[in-house]
N, C-alpha and C. Protein backbone atom coordinates (compact mmCIF):
# COMPACT_ATOMS: atom_id res chain seq x y z
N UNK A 1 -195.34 117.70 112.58
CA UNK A 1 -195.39 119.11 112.21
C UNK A 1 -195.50 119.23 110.69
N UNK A 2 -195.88 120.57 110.12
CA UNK A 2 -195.85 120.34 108.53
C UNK A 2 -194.84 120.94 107.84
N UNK A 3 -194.56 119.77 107.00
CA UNK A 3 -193.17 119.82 106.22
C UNK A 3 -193.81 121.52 105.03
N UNK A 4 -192.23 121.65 105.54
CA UNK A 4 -191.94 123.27 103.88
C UNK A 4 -191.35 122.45 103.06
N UNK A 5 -191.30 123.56 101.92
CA UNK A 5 -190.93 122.98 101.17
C UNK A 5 -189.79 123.79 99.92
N UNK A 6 -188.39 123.73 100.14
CA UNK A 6 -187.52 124.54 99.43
C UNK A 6 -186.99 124.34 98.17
N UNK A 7 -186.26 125.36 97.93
CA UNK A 7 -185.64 125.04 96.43
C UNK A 7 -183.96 125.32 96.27
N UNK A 8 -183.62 124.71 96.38
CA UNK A 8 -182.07 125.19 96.32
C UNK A 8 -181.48 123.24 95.33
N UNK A 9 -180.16 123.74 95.05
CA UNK A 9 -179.42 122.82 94.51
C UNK A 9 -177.63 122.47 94.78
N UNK A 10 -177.42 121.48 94.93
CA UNK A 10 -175.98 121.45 95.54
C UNK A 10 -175.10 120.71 94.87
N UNK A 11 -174.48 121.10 93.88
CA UNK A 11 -173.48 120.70 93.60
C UNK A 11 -172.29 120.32 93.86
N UNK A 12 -171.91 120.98 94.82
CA UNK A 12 -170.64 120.58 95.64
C UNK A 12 -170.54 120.54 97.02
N UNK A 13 -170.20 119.78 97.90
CA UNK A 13 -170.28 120.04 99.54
C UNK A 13 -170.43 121.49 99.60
N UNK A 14 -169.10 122.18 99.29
CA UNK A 14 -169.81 123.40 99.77
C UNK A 14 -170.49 124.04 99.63
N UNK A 15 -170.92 123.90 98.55
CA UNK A 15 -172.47 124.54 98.35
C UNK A 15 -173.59 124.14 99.16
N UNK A 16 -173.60 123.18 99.67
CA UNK A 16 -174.40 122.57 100.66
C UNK A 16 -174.04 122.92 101.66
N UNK A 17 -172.86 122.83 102.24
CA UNK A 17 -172.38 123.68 103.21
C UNK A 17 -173.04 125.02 103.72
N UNK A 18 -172.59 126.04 102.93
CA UNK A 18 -172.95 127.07 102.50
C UNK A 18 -174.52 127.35 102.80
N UNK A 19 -175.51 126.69 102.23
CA UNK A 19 -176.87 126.05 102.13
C UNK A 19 -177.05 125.92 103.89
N UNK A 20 -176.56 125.25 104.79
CA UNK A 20 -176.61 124.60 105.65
C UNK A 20 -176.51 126.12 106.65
N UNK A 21 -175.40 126.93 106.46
CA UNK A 21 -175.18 128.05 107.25
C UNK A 21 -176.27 128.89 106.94
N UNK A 22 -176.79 129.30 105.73
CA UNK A 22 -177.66 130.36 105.22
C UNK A 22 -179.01 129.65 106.09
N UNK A 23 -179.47 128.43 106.08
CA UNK A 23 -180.69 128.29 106.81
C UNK A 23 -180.38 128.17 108.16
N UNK A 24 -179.76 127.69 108.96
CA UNK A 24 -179.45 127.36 110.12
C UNK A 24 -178.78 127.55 111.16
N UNK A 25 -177.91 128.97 110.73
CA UNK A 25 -177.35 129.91 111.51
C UNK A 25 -177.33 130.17 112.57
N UNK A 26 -178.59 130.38 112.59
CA UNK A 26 -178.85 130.67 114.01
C UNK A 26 -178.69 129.99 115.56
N UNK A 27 -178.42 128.87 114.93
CA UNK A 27 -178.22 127.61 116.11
C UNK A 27 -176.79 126.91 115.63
N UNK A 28 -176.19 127.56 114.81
CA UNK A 28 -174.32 127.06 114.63
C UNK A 28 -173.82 127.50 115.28
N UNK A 29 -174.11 127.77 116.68
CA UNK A 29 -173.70 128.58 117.46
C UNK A 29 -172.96 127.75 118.80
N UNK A 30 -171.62 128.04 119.48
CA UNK A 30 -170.84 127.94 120.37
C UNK A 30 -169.98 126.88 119.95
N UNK A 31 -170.48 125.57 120.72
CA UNK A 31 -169.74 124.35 120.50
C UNK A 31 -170.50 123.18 119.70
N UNK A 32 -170.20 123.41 118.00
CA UNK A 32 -171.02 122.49 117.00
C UNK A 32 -170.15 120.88 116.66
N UNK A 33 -170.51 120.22 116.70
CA UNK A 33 -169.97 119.16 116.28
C UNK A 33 -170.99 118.47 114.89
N UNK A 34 -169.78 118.26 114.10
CA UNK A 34 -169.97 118.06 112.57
C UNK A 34 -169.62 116.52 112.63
N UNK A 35 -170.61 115.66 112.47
CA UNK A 35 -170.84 114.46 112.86
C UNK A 35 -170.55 113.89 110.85
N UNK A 36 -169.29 113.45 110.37
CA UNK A 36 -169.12 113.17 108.86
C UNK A 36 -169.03 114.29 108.33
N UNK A 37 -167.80 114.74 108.79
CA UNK A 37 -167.56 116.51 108.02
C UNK A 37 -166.84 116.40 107.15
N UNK A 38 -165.99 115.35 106.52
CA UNK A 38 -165.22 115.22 105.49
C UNK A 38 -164.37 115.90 105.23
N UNK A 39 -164.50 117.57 104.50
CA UNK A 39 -163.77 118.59 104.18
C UNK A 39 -163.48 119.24 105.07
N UNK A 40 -164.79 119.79 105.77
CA UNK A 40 -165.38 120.97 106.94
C UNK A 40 -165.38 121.83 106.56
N UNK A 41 -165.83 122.24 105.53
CA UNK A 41 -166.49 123.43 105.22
C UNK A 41 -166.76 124.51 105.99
N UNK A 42 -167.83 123.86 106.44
CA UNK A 42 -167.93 124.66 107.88
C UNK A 42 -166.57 125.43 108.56
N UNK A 43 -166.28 124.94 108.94
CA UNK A 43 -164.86 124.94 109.89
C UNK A 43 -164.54 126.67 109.52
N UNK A 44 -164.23 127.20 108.24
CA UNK A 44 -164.17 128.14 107.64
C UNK A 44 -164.98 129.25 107.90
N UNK A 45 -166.18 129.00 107.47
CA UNK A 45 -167.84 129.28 107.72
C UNK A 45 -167.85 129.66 108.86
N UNK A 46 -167.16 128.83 110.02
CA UNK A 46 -167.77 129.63 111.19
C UNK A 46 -166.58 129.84 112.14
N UNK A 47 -165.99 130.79 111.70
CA UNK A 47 -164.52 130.83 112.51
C UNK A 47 -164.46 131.26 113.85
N UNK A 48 -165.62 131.96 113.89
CA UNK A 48 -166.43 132.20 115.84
C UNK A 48 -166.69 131.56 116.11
N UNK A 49 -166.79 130.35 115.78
CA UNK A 49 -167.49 129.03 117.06
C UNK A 49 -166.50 128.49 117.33
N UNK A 50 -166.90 126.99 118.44
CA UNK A 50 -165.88 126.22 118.94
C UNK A 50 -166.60 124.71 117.68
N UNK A 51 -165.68 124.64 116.10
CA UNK A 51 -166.30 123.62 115.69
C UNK A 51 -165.17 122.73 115.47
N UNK A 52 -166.37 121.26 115.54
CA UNK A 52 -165.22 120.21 115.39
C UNK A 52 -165.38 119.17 114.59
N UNK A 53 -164.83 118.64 113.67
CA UNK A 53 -166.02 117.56 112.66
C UNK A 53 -164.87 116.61 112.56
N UNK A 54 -165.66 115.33 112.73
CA UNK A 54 -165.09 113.76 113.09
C UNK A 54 -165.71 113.14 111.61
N UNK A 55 -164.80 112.45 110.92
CA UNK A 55 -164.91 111.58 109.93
C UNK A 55 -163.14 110.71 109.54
N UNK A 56 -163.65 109.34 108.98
CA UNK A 56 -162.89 108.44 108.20
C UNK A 56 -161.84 108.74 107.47
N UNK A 57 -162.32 109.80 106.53
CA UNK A 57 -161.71 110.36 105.50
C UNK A 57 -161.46 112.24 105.31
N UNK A 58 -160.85 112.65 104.50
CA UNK A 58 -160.93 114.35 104.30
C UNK A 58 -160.31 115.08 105.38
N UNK A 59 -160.66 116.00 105.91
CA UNK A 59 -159.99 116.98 106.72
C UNK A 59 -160.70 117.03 108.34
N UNK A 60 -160.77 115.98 109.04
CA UNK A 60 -161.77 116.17 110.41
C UNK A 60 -160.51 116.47 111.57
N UNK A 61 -161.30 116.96 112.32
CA UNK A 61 -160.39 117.40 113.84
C UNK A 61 -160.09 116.16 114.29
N UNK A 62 -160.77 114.90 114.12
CA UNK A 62 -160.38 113.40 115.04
C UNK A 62 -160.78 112.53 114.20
N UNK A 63 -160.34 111.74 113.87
CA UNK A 63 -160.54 110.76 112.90
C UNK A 63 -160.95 109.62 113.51
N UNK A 64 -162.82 109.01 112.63
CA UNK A 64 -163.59 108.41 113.28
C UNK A 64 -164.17 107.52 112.62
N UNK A 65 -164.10 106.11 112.76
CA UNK A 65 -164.77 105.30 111.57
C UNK A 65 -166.32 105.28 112.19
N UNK A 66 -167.62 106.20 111.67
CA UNK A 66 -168.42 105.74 112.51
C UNK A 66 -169.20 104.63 112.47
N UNK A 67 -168.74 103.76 111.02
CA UNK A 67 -169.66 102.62 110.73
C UNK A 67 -168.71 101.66 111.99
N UNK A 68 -167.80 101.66 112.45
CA UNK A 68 -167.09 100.76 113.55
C UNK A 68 -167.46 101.14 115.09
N UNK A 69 -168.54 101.99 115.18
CA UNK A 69 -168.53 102.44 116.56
C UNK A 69 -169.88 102.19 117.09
N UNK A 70 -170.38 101.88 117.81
CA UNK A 70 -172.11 102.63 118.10
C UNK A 70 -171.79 103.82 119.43
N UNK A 71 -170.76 104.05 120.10
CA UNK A 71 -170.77 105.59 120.99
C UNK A 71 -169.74 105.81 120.61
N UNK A 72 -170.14 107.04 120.20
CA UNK A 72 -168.86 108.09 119.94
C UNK A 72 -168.39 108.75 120.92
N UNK A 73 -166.75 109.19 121.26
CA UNK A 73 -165.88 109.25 122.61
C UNK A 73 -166.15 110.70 123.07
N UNK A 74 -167.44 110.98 123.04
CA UNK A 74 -167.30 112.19 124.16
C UNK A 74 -168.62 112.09 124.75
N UNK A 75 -168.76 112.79 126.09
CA UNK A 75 -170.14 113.00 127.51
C UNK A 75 -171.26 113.12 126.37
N UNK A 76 -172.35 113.01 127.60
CA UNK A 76 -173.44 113.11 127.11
C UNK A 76 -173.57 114.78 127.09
N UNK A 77 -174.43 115.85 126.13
CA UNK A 77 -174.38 116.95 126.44
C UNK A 77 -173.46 117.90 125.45
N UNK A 78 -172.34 117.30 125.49
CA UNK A 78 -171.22 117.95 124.92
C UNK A 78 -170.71 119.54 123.97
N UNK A 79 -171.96 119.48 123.62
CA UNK A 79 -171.97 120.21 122.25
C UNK A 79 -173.43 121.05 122.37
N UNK A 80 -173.11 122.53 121.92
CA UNK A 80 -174.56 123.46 121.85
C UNK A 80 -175.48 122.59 120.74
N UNK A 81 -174.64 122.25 119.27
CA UNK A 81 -175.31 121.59 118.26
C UNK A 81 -174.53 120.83 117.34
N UNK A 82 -175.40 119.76 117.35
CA UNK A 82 -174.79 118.80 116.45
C UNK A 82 -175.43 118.29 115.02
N UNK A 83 -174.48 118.29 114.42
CA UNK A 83 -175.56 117.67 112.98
C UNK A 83 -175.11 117.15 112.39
N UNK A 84 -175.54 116.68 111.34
CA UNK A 84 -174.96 114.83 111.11
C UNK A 84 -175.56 115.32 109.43
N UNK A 85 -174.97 115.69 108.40
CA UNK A 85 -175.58 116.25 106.89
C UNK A 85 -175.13 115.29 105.80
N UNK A 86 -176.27 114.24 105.09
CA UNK A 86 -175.80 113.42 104.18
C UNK A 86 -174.92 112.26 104.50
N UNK A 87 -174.97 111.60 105.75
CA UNK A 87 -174.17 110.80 106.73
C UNK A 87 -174.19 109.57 106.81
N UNK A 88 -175.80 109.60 107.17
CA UNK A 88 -176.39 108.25 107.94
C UNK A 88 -176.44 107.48 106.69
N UNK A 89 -177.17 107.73 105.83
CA UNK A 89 -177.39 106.68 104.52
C UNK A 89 -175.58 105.75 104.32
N UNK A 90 -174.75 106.08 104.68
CA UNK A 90 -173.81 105.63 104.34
C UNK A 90 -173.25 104.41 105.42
N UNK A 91 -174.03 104.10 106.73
CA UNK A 91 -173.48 103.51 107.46
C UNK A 91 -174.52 102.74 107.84
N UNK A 92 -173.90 101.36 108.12
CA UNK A 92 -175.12 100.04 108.87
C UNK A 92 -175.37 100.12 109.87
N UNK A 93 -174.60 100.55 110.51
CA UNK A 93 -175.19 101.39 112.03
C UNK A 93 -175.96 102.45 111.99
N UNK A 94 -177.03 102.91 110.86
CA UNK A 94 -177.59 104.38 111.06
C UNK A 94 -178.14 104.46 112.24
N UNK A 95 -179.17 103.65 112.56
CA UNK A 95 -179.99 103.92 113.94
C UNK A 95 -179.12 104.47 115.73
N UNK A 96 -178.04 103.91 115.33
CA UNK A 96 -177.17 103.74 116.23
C UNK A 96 -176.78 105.34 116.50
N UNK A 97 -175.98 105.59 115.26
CA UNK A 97 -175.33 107.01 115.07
C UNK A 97 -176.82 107.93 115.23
N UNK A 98 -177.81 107.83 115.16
CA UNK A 98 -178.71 108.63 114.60
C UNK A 98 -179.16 109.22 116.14
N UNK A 99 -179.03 108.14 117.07
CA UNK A 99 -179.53 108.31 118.71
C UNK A 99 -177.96 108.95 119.17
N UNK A 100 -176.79 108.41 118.70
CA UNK A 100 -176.10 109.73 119.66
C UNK A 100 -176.06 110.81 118.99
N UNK A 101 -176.27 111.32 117.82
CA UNK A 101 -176.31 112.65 117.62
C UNK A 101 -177.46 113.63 118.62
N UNK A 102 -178.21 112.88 119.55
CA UNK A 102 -179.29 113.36 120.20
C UNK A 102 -178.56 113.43 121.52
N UNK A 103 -178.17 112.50 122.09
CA UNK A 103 -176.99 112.01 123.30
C UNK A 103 -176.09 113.50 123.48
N UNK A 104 -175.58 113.46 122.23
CA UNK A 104 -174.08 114.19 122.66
C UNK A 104 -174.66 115.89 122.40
N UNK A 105 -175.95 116.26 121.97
CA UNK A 105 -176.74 117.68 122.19
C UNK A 105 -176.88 118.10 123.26
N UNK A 106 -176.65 119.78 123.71
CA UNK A 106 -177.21 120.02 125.09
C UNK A 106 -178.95 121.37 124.47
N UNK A 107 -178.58 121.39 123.03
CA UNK A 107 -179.39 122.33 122.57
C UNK A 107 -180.55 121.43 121.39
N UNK A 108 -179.26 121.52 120.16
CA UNK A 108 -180.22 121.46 118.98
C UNK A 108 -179.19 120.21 118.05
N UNK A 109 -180.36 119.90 117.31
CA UNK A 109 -179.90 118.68 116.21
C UNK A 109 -179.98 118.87 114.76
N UNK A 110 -179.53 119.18 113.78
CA UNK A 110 -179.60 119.39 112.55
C UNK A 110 -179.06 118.14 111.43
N UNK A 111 -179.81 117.31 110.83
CA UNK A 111 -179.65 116.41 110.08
C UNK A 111 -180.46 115.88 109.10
N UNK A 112 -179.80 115.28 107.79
CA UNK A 112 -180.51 115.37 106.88
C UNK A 112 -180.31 113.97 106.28
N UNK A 113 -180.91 113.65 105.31
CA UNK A 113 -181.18 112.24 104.73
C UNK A 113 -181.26 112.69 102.61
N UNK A 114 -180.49 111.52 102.40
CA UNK A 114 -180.75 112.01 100.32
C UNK A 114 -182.50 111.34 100.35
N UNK A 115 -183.19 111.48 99.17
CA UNK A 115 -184.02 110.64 98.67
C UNK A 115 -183.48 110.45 97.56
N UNK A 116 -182.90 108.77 98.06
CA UNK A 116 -182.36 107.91 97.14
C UNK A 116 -183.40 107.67 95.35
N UNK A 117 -184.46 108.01 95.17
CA UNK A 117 -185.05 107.73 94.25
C UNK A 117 -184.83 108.34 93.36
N UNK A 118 -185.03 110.00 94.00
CA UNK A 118 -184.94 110.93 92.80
C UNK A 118 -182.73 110.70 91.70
N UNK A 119 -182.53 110.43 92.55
CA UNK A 119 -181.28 110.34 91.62
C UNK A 119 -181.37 109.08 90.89
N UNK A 120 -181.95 107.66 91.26
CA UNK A 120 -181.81 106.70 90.12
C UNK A 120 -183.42 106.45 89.00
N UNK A 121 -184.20 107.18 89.34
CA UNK A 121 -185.42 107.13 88.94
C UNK A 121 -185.50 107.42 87.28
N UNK A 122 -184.73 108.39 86.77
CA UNK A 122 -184.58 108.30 85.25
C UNK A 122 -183.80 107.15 84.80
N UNK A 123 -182.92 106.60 85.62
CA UNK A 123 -181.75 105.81 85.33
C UNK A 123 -182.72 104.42 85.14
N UNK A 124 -183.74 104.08 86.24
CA UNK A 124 -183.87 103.38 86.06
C UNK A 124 -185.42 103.10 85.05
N UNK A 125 -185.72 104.12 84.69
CA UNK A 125 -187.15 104.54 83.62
C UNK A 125 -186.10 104.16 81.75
N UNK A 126 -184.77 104.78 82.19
CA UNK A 126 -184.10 104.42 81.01
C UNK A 126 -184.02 102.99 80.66
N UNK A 127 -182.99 102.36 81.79
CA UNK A 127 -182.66 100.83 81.71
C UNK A 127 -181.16 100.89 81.29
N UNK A 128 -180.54 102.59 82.20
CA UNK A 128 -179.34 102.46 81.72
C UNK A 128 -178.72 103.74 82.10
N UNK A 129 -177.05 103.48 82.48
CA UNK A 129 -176.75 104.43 83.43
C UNK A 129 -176.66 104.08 85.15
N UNK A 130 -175.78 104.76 85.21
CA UNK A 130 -174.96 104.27 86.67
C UNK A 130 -175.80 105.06 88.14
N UNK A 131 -175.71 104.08 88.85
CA UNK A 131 -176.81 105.28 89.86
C UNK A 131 -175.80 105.46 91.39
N UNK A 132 -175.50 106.63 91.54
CA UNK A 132 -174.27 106.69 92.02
C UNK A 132 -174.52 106.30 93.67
N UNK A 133 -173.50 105.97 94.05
CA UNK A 133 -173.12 105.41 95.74
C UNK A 133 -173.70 103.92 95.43
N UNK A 134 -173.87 103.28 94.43
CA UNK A 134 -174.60 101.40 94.55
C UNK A 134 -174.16 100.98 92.90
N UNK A 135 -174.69 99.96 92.76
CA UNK A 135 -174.01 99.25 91.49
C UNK A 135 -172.86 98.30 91.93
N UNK A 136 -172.15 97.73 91.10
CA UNK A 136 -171.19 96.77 91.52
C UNK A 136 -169.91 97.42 90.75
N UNK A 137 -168.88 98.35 91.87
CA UNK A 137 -167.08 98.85 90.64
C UNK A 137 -166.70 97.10 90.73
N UNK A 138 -165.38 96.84 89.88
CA UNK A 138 -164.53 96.20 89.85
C UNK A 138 -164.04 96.03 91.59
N UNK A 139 -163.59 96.81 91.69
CA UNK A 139 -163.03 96.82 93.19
C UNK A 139 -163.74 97.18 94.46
N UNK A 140 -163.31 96.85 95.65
CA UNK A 140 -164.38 97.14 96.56
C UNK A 140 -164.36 98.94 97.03
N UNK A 141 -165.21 99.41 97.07
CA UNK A 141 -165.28 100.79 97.34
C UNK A 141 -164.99 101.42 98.77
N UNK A 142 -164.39 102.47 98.87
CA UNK A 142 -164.48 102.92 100.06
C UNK A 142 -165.34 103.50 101.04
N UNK A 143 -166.53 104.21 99.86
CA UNK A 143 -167.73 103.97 100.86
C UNK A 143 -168.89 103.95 99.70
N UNK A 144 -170.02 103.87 100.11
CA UNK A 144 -171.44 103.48 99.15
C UNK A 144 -172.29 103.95 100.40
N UNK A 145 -173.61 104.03 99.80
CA UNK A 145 -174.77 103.93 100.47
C UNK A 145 -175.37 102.64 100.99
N UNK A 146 -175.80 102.59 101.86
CA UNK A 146 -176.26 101.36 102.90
C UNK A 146 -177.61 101.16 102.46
N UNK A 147 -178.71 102.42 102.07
CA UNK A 147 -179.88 102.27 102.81
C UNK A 147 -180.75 103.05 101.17
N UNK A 148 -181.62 102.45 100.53
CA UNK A 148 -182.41 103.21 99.49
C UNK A 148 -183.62 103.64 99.55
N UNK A 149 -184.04 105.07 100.02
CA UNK A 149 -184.53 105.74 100.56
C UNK A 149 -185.37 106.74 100.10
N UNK A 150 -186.41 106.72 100.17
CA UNK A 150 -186.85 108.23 100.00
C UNK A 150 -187.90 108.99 100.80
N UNK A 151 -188.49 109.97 100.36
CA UNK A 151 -189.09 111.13 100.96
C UNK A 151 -190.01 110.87 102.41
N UNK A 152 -191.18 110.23 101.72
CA UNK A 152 -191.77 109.53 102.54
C UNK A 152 -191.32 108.73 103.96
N UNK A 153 -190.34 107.79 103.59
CA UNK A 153 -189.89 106.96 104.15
C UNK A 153 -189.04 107.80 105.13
N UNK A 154 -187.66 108.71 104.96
CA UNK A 154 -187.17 109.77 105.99
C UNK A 154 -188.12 110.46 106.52
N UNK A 155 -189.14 110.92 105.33
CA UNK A 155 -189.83 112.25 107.07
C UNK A 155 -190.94 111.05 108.22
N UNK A 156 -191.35 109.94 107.69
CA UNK A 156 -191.82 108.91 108.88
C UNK A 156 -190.74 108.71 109.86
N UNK A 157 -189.26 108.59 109.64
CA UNK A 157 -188.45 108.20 110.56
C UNK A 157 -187.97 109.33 111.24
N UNK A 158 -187.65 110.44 110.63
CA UNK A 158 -187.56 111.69 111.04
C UNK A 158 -188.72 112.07 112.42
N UNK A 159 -190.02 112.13 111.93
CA UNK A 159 -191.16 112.34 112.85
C UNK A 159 -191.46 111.33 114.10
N UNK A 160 -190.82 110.16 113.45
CA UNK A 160 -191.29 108.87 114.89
C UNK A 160 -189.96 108.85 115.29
N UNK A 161 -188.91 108.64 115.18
CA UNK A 161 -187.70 108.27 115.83
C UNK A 161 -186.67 109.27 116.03
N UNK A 162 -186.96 109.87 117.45
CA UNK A 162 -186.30 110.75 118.00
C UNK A 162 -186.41 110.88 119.75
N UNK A 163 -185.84 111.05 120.78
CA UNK A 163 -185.56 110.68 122.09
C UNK A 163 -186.97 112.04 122.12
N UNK A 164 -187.77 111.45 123.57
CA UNK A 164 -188.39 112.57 123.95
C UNK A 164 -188.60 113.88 124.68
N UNK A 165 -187.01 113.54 124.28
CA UNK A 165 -186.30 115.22 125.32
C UNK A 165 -185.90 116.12 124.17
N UNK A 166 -186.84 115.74 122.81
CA UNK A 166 -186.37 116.77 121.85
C UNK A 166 -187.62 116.73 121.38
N UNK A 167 -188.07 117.94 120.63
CA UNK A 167 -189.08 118.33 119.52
C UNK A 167 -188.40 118.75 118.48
N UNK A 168 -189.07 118.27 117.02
CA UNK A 168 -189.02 118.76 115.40
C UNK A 168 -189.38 119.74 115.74
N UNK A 169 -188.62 120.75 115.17
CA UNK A 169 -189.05 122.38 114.75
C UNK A 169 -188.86 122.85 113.94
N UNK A 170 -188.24 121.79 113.32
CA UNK A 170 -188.15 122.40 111.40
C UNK A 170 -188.30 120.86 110.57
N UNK A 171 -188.76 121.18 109.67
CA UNK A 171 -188.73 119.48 108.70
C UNK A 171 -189.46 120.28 107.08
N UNK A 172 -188.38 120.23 106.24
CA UNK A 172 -188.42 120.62 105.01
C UNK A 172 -187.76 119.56 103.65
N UNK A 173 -188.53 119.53 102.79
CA UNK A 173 -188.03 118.98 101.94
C UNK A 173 -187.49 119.33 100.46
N UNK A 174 -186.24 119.43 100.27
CA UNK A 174 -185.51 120.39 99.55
C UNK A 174 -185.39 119.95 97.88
N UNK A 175 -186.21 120.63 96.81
CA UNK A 175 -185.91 120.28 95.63
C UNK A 175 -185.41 121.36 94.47
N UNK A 176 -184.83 120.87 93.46
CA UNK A 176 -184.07 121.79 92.48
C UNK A 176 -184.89 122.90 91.56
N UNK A 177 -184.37 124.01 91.62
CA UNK A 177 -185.42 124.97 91.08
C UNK A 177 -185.75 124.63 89.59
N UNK A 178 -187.15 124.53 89.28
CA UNK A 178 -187.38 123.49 87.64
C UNK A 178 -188.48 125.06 87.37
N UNK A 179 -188.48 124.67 85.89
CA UNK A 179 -189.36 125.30 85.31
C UNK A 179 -190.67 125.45 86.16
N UNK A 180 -191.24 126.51 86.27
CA UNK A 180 -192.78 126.45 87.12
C UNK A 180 -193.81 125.79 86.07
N UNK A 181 -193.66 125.78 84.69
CA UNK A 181 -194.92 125.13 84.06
C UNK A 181 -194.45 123.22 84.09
N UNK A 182 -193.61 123.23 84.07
CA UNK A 182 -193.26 121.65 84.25
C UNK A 182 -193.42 121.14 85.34
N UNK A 183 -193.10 121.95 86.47
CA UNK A 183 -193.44 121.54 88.03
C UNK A 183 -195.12 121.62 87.89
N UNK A 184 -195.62 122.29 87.91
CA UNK A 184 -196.97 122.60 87.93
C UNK A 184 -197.60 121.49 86.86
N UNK A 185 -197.50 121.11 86.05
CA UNK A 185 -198.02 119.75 85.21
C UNK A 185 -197.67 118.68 85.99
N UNK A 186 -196.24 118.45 86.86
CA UNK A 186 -196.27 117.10 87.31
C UNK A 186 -196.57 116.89 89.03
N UNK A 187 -197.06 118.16 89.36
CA UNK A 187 -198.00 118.60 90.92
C UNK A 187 -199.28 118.10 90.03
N UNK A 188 -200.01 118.04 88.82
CA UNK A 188 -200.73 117.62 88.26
C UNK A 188 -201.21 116.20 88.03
N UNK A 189 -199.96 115.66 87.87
CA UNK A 189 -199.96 114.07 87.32
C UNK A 189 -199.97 113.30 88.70
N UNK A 190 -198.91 113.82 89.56
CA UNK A 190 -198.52 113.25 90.86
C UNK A 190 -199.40 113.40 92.21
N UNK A 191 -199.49 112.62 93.01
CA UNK A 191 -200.04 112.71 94.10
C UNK A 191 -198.31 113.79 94.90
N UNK A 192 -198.84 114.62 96.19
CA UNK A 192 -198.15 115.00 96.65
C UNK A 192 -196.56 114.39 97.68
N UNK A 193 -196.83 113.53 97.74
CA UNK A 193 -195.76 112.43 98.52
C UNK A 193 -195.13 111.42 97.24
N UNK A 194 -195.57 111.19 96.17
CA UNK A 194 -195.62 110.85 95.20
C UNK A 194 -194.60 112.04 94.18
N UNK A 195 -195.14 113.16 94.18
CA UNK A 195 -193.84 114.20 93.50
C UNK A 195 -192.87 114.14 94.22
N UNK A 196 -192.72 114.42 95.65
CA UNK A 196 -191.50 114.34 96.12
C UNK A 196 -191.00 113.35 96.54
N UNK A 197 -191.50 112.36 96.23
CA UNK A 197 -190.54 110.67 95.95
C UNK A 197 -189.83 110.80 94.55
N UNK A 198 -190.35 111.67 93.64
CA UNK A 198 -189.80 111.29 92.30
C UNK A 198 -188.82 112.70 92.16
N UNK A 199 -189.18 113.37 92.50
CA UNK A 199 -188.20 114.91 91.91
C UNK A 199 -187.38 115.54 93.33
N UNK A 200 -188.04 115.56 94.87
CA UNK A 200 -186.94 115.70 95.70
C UNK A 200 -185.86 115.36 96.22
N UNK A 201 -184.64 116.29 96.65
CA UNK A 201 -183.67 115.24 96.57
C UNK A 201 -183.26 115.23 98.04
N UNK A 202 -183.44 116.15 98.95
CA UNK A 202 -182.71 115.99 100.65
C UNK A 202 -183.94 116.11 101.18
N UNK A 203 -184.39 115.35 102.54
CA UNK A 203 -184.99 115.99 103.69
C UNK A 203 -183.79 116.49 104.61
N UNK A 204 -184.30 117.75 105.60
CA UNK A 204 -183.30 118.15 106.24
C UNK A 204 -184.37 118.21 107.61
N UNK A 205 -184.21 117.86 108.84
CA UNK A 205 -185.22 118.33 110.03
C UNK A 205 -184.20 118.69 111.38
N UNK A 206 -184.81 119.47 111.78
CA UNK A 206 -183.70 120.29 113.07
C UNK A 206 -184.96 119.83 114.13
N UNK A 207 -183.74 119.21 115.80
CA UNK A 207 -184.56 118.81 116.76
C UNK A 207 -184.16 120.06 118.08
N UNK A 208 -184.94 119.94 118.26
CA UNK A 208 -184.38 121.02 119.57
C UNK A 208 -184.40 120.57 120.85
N UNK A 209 -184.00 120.62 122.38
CA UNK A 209 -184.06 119.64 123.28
C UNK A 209 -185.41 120.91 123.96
N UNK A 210 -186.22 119.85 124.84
CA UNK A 210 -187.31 120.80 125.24
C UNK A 210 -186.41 121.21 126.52
């Protein structure tokens, strides 16, 4: 399908959060499960639904290591919608987690992926500067990114790898609102998959079950 293309910026979960309700509303509806909800934001956000968000760390309804699991403990079906936001990059099991977020849907799927480039791409044009979730701390971390990623590379996996009891009905790729004459010079310089390897920073794609 053909990717849109947005502008928003997230500074803090909830702003992304926030971000997440304003586009997608419409399907946060009944029984959502927040697949790495950390805070739950949400939870707040949608005080009419039945929501429930499973993670390691932060504030979740059930506490879930999902890099230790490949099925997570509930039926197939379970849930009107599930979505999994900024998640997968963090676990060696992505493929794993990525098929039950489809499993445990009886409706719709909402999930998103960083493009790992655009955040170390000056860092690494410099030859200096920390590129966050990788590098080596002193100590071992509690979590990092698994997987270095970008635009291209998520919306191919996005578009080919998904069960065929669902269709893409949304697939957008989300970048920070920049000057229009600077964007417009480097829509100039850049091939189109090529700008948004270098300046976008989330794909987000929603599956729906047919």
């Amino acid at each position: 399908m053909k990717t849109t293309k947005d502008f928003a910026s997230f500074k803090t979960r909830p702003a992304r959060s926030q971000y997440v309700l304003e586009q997608f509303g419409s399907i946060l509806k009944n029984k959502i499960l927040d697949v790495g909800c950390y805070e739950a934001p949400l939870r707040e956000l949608l005080p009419d639904e039945q929501y429930y968000g499973i993670d390691i760390v932060g504030n979740p309804d059930q506490v879930i290591n999902l890099e230790q699991c490949e099925k997570l403990p509930f039926e197939d079906a379970s849930f009107n919608c599930v979505m999994c936001i900024e998640v997968l990059e963090h676990l060696n099991n992505l493929h794993a987690m990525y098929q039950e977020l489809f499993r445990l849907s009886s409706q719709d799927v909402i999930v998103s992926l960083p493009n790992c480039w655009c955040g170390a791409r000056g860092k690494l044009e410099k030859g200096r500067g920390d590129i966050l979730h990788y590098g080596l701390p002193h100590e071992k971390p509690v979590d990092r990114h698994k997987w270095f990623i970008n635009v291209t590379q998520v919306i191919d996996f996005f578009e080919s790898v998904h069960p065929k009891e669902f269709e893409m009905v949304d697939l957008r790729v989300v970048e920070k609102p920049r000057n229009a004459l600077l964007t417009s010079l480097r829509h100039l310089r850049y091939s189109p998959a090529a700008y948004d390897n270098r300046y976008a920073h989330t794909v987000f794609a929603v599956f729906k079950r047919k």
